[in-house]
Protein backbone atom coordinates (compact mmCIF):
# COMPACT_ATOMS: atom_id res chain seq x y z
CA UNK A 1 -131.79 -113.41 28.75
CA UNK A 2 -131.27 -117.24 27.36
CA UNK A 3 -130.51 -115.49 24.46
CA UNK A 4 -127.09 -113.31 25.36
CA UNK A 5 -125.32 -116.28 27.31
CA UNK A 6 -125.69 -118.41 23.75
CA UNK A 7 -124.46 -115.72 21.67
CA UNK A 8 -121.58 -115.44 24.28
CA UNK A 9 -121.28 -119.23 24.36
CA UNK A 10 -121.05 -119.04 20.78
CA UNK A 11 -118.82 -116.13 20.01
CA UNK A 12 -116.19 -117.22 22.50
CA UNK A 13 -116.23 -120.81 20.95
CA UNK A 14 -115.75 -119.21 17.73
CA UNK A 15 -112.77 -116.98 19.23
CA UNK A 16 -110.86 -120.34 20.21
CA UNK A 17 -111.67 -121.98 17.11
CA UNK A 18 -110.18 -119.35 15.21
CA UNK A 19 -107.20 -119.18 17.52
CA UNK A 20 -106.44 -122.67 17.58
CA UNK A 21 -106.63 -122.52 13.22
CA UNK A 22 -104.17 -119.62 13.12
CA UNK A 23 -101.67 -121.39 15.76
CA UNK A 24 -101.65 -124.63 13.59
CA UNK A 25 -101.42 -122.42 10.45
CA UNK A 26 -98.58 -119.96 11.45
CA UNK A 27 -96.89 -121.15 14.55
CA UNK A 28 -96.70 -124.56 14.50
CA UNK A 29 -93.33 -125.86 13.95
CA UNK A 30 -92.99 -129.28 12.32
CA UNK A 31 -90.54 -131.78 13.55
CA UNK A 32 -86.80 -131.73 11.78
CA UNK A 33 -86.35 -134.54 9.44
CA UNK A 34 -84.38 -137.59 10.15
CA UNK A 35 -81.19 -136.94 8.11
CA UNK A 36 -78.46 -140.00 7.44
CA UNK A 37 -75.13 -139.23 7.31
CA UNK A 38 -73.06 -138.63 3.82
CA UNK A 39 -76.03 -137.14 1.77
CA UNK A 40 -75.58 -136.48 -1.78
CA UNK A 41 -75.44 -133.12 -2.82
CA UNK A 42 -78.02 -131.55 -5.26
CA UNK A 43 -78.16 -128.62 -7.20
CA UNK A 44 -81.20 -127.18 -9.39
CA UNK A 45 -79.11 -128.68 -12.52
CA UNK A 46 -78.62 -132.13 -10.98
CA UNK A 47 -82.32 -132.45 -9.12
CA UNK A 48 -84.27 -131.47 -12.85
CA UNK A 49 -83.22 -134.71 -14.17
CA UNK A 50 -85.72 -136.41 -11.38
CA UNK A 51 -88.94 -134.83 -12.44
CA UNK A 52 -90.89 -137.95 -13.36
CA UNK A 53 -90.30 -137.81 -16.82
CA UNK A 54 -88.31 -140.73 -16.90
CA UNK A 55 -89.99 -144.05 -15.56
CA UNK A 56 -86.25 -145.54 -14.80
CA UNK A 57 -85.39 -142.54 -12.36
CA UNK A 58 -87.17 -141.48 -9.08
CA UNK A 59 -88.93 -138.77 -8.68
CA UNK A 60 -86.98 -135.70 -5.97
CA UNK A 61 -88.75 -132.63 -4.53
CA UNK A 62 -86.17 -130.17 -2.86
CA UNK A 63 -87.61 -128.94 0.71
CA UNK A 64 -85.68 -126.27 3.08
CA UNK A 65 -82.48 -127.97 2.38
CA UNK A 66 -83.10 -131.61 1.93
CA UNK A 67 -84.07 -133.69 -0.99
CA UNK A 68 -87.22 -135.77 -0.58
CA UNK A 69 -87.77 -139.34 -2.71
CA UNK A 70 -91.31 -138.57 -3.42
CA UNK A 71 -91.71 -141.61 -5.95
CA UNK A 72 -93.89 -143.81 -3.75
CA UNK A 73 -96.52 -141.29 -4.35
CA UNK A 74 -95.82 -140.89 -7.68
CA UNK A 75 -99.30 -141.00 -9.54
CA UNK A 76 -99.05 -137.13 -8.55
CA UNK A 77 -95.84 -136.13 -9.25
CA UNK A 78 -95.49 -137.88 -13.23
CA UNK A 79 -96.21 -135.78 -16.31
CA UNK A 80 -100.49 -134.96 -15.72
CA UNK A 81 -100.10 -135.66 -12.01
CA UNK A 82 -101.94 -132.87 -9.86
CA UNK A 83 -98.05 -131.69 -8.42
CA UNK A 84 -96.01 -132.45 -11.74
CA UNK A 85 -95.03 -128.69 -11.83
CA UNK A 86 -93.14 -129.00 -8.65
CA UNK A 87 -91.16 -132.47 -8.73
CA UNK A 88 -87.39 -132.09 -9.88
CA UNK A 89 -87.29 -128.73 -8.01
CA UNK A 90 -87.08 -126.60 -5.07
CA UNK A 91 -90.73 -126.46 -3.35
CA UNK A 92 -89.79 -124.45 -0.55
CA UNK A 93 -91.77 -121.79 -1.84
CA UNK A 94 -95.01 -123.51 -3.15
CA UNK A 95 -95.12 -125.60 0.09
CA UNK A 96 -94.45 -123.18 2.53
CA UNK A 97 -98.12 -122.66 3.71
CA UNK A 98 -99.22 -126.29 3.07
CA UNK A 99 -97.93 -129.33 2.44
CA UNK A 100 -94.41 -129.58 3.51
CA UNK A 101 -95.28 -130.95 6.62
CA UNK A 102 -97.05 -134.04 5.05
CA UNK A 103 -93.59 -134.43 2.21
CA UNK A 104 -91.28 -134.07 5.32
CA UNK A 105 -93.38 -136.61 7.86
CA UNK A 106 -94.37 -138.80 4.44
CA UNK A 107 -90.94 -138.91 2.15
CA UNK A 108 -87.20 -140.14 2.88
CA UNK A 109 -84.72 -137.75 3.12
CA UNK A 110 -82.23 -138.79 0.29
CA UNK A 111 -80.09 -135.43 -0.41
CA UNK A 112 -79.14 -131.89 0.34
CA UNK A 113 -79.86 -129.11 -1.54
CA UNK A 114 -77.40 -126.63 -2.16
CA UNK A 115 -78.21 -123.16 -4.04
CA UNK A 116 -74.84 -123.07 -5.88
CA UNK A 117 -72.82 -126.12 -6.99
């Protein structure tokens, strides 16, 4: 009899465990970023140039919207860096599932990011 009320124990623990991991993963809703006023405006043209190629520029990733100043962190953003492939351009996509929460609580907001110039 000990037996059933541990498998219950643990199958129900498991159930909230797994519901609490696919709240955080799907329906959690991050806060907006803090936005000054009289943002530049960036296209995919004019946000390539800040790709970490060039050590005299900082390094921008585009995010729903906004450009992010990702330099401070830029040991993984530079040429070899683990997320070179995404700096200078729109990571909406690649961080949709994970990671834009940490670029958006982490980075400055220093731009908008428009589609078309």
């Amino acid at each position: 009899m000990r037996n059933w009320y541990r498998i219950i124990l643990y199958s129900v623990a498991t159930l909230l465990l797994a519901a609490l991991a696919y709240y955080f993963l799907f329906f959690h809703v991050s806060r907006p970023p803090v936005v000054p006023d009289n943002l530049p405006k960036y296209t995919v043209a004019t946000l390539a140039k800040y790709n970490g190629e060039t050590s005299s520029l900082p390094i921008y990733i585009a995010l729903d919207g906004y450009v992010y100043d990702v330099t401070f962190g830029k040991s993984f953003y530079v040429p070899g860096g683990t997320y070179h492939n995404i700096a200078g351009k729109d990571a909406s996509k690649d961080l949709h599932i994970f990671g834009g929460d940490i670029i958006k609580s982490k980075y400055p907001v220093v731009g908008i990011f428009v589609i078309s110039p």
